[in-house]
PDB file of N, CA and C in Angstrom:
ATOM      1  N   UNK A   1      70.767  80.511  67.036  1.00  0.00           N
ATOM      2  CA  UNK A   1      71.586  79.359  66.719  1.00  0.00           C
ATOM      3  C   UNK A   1      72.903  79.826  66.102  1.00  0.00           C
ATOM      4  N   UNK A   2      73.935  78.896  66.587  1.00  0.00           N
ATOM      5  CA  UNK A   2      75.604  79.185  66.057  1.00  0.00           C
ATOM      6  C   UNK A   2      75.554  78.722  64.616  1.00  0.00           C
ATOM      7  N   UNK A   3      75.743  79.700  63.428  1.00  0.00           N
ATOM      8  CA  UNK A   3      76.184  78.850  62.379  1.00  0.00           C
ATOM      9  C   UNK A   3      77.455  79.368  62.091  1.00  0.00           C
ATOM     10  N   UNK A   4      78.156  79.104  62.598  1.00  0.00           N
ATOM     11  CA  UNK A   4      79.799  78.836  62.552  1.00  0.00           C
ATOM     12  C   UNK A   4      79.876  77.105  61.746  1.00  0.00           C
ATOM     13  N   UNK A   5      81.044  77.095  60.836  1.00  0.00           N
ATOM     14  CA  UNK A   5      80.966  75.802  60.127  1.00  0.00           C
ATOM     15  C   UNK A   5      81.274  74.556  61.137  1.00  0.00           C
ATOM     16  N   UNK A   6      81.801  74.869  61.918  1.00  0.00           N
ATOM     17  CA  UNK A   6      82.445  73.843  63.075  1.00  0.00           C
ATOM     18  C   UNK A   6      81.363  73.454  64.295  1.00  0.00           C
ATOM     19  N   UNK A   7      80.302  74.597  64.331  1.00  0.00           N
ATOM     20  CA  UNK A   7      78.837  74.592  64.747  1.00  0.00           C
ATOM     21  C   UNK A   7      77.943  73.820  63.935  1.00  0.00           C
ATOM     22  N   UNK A   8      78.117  74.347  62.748  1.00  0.00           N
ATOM     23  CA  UNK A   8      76.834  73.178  61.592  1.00  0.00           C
ATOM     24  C   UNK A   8      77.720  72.076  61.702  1.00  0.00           C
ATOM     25  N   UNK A   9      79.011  71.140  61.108  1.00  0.00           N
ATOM     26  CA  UNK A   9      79.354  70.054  61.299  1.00  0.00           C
ATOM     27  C   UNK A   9      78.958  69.374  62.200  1.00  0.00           C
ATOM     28  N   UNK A  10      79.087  69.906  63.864  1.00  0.00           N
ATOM     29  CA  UNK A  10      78.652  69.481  64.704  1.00  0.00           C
ATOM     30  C   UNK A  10      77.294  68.755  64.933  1.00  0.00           C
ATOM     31  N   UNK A  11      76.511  70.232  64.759  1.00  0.00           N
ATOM     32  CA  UNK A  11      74.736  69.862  64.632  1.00  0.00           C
ATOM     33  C   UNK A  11      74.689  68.602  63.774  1.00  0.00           C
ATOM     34  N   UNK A  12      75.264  68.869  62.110  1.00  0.00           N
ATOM     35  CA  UNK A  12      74.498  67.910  61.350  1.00  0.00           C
ATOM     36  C   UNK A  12      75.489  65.990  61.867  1.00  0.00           C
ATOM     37  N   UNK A  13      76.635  66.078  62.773  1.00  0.00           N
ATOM     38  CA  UNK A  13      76.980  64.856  62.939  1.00  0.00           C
ATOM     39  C   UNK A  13      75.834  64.580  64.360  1.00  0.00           C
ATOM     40  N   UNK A  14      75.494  65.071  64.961  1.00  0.00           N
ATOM     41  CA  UNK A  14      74.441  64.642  65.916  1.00  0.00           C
ATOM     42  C   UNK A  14      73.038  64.583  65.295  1.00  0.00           C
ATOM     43  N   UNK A  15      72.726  64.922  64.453  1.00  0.00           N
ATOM     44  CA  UNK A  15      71.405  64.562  63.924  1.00  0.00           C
ATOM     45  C   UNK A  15      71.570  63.538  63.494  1.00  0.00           C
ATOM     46  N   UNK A  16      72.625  62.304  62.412  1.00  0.00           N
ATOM     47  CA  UNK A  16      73.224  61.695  62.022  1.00  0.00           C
ATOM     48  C   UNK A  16      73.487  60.524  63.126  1.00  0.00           C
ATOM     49  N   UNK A  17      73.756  60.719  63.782  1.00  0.00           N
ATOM     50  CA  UNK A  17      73.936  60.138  64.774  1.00  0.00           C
ATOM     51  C   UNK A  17      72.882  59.189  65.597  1.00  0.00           C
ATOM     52  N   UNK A  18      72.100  60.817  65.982  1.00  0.00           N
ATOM     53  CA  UNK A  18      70.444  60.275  66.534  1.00  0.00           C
ATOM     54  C   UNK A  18      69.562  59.511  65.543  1.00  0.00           C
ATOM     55  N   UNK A  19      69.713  59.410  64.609  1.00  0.00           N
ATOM     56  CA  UNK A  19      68.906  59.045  63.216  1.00  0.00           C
ATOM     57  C   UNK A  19      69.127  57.782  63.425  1.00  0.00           C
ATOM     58  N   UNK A  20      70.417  57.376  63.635  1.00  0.00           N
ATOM     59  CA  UNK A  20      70.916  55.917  63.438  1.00  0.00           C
ATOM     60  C   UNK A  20      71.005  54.871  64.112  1.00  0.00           C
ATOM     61  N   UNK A  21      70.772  53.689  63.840  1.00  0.00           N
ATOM     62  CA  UNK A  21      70.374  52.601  64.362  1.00  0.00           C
ATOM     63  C   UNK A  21      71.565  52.315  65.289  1.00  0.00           C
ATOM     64  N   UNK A  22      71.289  52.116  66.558  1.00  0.00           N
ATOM     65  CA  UNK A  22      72.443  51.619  67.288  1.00  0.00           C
ATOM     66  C   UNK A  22      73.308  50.488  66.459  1.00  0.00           C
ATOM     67  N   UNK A  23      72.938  49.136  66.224  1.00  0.00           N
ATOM     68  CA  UNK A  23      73.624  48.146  65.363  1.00  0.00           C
ATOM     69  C   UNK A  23      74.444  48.692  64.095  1.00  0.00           C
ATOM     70  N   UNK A  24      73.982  49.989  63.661  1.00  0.00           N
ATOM     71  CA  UNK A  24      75.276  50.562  62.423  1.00  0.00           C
ATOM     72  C   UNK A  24      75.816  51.276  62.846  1.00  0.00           C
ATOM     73  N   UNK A  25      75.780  52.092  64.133  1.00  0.00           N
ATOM     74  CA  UNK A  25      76.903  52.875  64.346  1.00  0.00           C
ATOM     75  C   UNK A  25      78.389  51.653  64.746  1.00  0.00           C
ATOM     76  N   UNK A  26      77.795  50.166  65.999  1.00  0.00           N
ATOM     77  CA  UNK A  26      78.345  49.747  66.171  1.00  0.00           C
ATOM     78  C   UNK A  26      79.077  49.076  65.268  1.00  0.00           C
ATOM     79  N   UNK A  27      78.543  48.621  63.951  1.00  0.00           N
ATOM     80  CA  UNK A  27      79.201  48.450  62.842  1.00  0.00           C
ATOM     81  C   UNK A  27      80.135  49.119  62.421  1.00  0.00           C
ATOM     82  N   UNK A  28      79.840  50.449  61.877  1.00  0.00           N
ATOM     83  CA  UNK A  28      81.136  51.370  61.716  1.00  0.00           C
ATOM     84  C   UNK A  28      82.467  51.710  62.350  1.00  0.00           C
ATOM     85  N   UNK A  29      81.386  51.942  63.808  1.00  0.00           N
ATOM     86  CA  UNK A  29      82.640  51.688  64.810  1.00  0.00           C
ATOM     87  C   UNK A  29      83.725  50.349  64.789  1.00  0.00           C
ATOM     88  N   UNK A  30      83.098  49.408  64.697  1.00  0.00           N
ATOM     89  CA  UNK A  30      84.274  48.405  64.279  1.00  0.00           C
ATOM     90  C   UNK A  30      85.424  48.372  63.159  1.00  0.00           C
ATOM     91  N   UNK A  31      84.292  48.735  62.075  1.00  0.00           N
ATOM     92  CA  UNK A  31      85.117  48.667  60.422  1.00  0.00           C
ATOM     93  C   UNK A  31      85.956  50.047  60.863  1.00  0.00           C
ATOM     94  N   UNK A  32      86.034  51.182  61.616  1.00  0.00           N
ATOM     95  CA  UNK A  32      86.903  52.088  61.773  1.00  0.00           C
ATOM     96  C   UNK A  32      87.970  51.647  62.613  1.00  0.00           C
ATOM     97  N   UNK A  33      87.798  50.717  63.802  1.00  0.00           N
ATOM     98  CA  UNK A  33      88.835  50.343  64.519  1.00  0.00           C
ATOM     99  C   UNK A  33      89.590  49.245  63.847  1.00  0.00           C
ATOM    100  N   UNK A  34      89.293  48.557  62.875  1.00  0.00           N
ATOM    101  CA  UNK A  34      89.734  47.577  61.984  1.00  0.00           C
ATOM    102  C   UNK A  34      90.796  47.955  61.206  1.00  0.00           C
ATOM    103  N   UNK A  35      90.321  49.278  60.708  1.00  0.00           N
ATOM    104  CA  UNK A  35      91.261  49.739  59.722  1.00  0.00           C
ATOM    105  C   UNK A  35      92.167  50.478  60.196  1.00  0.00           C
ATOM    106  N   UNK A  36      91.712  50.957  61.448  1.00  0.00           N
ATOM    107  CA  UNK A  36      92.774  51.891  62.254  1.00  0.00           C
ATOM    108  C   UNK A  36      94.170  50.770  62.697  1.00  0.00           C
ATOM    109  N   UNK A  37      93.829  49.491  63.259  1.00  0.00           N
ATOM    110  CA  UNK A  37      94.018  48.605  63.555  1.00  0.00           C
ATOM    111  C   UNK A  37      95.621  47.954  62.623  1.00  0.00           C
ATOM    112  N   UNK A  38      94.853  48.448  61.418  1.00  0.00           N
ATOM    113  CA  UNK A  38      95.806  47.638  60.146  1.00  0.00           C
ATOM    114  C   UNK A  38      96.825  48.376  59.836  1.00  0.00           C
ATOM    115  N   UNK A  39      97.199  49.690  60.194  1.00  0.00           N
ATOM    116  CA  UNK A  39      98.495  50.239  60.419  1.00  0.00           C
ATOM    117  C   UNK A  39      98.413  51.239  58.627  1.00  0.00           C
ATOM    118  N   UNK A  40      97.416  50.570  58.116  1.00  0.00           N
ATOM    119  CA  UNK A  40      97.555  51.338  56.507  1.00  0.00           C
ATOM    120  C   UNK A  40      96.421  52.273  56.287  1.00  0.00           C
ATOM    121  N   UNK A  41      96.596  53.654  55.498  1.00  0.00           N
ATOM    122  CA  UNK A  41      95.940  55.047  56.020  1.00  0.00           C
ATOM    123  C   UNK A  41      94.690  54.354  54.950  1.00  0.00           C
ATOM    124  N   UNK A  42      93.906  55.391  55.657  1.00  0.00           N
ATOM    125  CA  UNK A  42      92.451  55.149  54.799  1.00  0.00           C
ATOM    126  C   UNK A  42      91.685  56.842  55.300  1.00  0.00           C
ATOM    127  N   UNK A  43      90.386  56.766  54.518  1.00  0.00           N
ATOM    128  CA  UNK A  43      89.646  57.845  54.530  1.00  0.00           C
ATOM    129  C   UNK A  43      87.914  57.489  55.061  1.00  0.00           C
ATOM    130  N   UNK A  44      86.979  58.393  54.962  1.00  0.00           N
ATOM    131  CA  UNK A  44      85.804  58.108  54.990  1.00  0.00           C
ATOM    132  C   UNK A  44      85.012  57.571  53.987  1.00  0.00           C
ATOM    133  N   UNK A  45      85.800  57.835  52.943  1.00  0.00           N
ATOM    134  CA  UNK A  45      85.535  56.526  51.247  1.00  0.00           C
ATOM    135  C   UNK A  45      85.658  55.192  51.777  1.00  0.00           C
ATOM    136  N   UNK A  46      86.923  54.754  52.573  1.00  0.00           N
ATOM    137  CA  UNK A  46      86.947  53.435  52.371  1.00  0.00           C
ATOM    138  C   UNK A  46      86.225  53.196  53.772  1.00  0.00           C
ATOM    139  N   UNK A  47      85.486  53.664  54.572  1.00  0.00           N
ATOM    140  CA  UNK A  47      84.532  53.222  55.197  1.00  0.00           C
ATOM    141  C   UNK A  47      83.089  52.862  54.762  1.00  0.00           C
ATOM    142  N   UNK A  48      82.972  54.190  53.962  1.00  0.00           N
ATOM    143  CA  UNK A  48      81.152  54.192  53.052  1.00  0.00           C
ATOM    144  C   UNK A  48      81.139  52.999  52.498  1.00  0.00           C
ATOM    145  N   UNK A  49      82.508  52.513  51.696  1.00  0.00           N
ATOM    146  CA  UNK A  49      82.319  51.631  51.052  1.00  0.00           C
ATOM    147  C   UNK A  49      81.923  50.225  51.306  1.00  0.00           C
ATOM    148  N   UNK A  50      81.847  49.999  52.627  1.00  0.00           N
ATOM    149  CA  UNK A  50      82.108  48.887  53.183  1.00  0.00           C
ATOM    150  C   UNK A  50      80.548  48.772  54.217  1.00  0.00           C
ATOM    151  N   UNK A  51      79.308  50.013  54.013  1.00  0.00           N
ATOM    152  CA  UNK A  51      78.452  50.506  54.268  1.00  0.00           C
ATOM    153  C   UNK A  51      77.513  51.088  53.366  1.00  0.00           C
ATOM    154  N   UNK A  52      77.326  50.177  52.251  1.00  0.00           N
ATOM    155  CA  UNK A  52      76.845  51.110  50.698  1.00  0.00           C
ATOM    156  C   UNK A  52      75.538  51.380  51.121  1.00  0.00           C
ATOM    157  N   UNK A  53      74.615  50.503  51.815  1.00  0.00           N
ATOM    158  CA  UNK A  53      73.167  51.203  51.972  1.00  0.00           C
ATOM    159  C   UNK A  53      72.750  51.798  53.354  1.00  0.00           C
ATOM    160  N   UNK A  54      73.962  52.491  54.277  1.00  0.00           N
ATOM    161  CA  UNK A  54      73.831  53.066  54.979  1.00  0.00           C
ATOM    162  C   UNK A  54      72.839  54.616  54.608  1.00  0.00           C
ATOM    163  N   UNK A  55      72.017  54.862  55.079  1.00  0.00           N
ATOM    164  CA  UNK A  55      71.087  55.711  54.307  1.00  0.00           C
ATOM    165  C   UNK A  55      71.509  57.726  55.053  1.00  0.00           C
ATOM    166  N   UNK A  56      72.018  57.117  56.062  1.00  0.00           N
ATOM    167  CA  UNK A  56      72.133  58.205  56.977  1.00  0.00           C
ATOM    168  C   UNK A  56      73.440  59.495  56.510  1.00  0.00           C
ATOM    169  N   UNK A  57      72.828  60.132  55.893  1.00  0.00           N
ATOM    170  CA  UNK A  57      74.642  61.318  55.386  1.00  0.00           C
ATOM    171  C   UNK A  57      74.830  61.603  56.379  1.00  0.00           C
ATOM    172  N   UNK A  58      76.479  61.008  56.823  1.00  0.00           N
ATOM    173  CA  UNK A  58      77.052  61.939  57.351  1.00  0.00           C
ATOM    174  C   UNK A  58      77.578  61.552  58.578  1.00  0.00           C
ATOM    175  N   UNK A  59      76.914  60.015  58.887  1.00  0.00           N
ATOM    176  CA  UNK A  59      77.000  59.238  59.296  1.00  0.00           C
ATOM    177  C   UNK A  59      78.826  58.698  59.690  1.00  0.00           C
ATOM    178  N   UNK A  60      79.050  57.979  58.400  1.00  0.00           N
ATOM    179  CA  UNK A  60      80.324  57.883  58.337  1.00  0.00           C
ATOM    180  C   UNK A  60      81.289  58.495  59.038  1.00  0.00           C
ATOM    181  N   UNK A  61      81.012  59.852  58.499  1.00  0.00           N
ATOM    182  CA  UNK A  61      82.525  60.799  58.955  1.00  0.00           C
ATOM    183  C   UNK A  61      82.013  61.004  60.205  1.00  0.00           C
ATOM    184  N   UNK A  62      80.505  61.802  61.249  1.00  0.00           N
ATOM    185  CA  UNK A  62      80.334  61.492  62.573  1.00  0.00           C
ATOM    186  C   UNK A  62      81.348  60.238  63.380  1.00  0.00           C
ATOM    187  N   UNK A  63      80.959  58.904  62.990  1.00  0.00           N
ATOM    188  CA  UNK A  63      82.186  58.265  63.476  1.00  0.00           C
ATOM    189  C   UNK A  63      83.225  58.445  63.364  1.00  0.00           C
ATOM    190  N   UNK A  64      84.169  58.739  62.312  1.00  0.00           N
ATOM    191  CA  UNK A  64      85.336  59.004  61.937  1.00  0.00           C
ATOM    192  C   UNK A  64      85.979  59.949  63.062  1.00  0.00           C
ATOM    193  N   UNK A  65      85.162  61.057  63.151  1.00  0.00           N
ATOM    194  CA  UNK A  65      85.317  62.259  64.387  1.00  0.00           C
ATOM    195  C   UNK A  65      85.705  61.688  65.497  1.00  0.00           C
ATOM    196  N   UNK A  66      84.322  61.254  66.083  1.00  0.00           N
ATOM    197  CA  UNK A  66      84.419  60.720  66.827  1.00  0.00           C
ATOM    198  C   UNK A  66      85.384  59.652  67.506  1.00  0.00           C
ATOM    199  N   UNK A  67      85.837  59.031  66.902  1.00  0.00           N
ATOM    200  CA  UNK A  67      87.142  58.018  66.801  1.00  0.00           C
ATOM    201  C   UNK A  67      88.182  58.728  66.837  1.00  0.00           C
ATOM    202  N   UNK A  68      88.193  60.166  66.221  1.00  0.00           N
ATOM    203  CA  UNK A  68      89.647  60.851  66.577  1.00  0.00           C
ATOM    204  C   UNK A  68      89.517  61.508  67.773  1.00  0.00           C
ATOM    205  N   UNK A  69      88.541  61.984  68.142  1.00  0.00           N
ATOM    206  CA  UNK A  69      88.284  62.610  69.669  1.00  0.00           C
ATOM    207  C   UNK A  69      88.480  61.903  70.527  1.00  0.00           C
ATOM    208  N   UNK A  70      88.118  60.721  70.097  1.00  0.00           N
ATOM    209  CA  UNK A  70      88.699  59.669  71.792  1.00  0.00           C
ATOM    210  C   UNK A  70      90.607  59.073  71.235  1.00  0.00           C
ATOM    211  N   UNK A  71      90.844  59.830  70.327  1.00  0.00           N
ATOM    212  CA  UNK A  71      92.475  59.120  70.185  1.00  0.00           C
ATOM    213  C   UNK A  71      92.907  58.277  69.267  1.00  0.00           C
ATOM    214  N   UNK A  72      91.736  57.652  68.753  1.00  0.00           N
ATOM    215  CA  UNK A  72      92.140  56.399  68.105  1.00  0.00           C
ATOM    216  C   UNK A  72      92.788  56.810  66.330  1.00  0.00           C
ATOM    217  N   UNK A  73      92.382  57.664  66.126  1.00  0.00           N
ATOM    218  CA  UNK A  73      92.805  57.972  64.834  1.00  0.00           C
ATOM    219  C   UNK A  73      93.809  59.360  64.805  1.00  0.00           C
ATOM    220  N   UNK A  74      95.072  59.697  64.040  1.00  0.00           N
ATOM    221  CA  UNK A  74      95.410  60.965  63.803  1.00  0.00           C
ATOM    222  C   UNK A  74      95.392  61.041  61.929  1.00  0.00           C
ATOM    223  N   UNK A  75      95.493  62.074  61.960  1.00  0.00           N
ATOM    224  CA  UNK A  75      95.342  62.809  60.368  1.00  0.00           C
ATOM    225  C   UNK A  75      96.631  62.537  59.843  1.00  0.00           C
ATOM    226  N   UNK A  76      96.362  62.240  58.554  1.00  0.00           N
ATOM    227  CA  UNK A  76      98.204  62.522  57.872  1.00  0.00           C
ATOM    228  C   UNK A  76      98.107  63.917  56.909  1.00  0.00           C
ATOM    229  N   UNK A  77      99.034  63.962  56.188  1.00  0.00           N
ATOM    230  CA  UNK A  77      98.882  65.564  55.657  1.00  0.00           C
ATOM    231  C   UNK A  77      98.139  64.877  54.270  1.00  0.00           C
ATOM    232  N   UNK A  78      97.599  63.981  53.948  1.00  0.00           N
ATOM    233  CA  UNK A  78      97.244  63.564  52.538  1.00  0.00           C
ATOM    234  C   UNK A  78      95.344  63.937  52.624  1.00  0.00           C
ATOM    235  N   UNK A  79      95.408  64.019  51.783  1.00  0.00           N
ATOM    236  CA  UNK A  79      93.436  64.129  51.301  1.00  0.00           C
ATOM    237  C   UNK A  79      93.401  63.736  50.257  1.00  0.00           C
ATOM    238  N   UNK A  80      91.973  63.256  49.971  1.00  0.00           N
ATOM    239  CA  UNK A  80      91.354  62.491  48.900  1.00  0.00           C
ATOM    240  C   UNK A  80      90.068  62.556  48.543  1.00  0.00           C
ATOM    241  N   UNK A  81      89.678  62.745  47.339  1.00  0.00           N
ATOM    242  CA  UNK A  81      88.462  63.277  46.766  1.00  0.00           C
ATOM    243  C   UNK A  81      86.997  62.736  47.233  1.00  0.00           C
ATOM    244  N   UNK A  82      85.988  63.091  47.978  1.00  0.00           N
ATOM    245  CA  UNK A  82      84.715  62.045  48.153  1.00  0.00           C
ATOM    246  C   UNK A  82      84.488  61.448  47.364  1.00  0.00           C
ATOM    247  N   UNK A  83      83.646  60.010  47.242  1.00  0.00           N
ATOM    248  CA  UNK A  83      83.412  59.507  46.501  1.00  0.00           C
ATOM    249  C   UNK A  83      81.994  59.713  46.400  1.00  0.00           C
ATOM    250  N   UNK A  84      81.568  60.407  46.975  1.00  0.00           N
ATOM    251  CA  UNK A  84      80.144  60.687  47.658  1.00  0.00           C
ATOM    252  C   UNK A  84      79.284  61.234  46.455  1.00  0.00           C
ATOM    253  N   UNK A  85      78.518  61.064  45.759  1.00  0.00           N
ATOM    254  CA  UNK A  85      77.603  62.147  44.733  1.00  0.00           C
ATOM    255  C   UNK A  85      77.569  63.781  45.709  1.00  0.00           C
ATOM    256  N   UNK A  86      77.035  63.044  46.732  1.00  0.00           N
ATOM    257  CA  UNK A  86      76.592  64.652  46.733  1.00  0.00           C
ATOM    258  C   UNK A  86      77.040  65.465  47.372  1.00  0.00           C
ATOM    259  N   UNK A  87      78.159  65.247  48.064  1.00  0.00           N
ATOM    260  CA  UNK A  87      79.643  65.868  48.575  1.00  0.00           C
ATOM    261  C   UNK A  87      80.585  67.082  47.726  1.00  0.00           C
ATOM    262  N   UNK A  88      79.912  66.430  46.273  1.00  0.00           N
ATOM    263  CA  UNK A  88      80.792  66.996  44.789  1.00  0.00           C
ATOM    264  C   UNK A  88      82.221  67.284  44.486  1.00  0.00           C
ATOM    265  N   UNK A  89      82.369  66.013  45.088  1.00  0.00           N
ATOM    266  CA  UNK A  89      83.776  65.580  44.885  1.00  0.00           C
ATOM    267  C   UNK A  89      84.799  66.713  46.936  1.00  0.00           C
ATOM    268  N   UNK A  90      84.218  66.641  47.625  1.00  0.00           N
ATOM    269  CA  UNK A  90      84.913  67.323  48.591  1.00  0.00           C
ATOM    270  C   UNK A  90      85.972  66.855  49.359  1.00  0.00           C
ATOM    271  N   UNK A  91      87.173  67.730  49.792  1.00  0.00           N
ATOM    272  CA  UNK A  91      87.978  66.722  49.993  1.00  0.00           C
ATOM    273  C   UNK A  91      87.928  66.612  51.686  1.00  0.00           C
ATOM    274  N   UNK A  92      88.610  64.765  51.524  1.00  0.00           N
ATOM    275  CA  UNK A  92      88.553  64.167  52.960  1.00  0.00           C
ATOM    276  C   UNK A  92      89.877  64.091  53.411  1.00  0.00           C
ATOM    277  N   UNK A  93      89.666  64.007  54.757  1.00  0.00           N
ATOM    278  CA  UNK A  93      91.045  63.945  55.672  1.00  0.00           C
ATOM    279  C   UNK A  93      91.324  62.198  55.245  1.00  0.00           C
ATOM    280  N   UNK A  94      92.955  61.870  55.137  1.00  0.00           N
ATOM    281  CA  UNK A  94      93.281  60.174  54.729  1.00  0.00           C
ATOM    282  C   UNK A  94      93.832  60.526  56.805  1.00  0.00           C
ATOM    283  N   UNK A  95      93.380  59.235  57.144  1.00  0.00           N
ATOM    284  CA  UNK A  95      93.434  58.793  58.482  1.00  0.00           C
ATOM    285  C   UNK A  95      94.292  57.733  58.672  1.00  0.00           C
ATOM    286  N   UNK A  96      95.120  57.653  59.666  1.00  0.00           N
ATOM    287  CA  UNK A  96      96.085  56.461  60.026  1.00  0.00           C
ATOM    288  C   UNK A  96      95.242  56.382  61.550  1.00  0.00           C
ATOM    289  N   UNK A  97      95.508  54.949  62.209  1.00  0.00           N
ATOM    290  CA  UNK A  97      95.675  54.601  63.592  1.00  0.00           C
ATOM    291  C   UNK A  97      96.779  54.776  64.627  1.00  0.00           C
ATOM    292  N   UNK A  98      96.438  55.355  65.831  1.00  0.00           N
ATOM    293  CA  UNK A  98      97.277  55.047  66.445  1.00  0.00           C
ATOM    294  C   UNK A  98      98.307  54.299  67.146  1.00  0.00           C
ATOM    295  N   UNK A  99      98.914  53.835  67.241  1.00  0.00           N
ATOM    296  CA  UNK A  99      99.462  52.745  67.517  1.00  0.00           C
ATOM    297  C   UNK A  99     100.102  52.680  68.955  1.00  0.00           C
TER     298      UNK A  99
END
């Protein structure tokens, strides 16, 4: 097995993935195109947040990815602290939409 970090990210957003209930990914997927939508930057904080008993780590940012791989999101140069416990404070990419 590849453990290259870009290899484990990978693995652990497809386990994450498979774990999860079709109806919350489609959820997320919305609240990500929503915000992408609104022209004002956000992160994978202000998604969790809007998903507090999503149980699945890792979940979140899997979509987030995912949403930039098909286009819909680019990076700005800003980051912002997880809000995550057990992240320990790691920092996240702040995301704008494409327009």
């Amino acid at each position: 097995m590849t453990t290259t970090p870009l290899a484990l990210k990978t693995h652990g957003q497809h386990q994450a993935e498979s774990a999860a209930d079709p109806r919350v990914i489609a959820a997320i997927d919305a609240a990500i195109a929503r915000h992408a939508k609104s022209g004002r930057r956000f992160s994978a904080n202000t998604i969790r947040d809007e998903f507090p008993t999503t149980s699945s780590r890792g979940l979140v940012g899997a979509r987030v990815d995912a949403a930039r791989k098909r286009g819909e999101l680019i990076a700005t140069d800003q980051r912002v602290r997880s809000t995550l416990l057990s992240t320990r404070g790691a920092w996240l990419t702040v995301w704008v939409g494409v327009s």
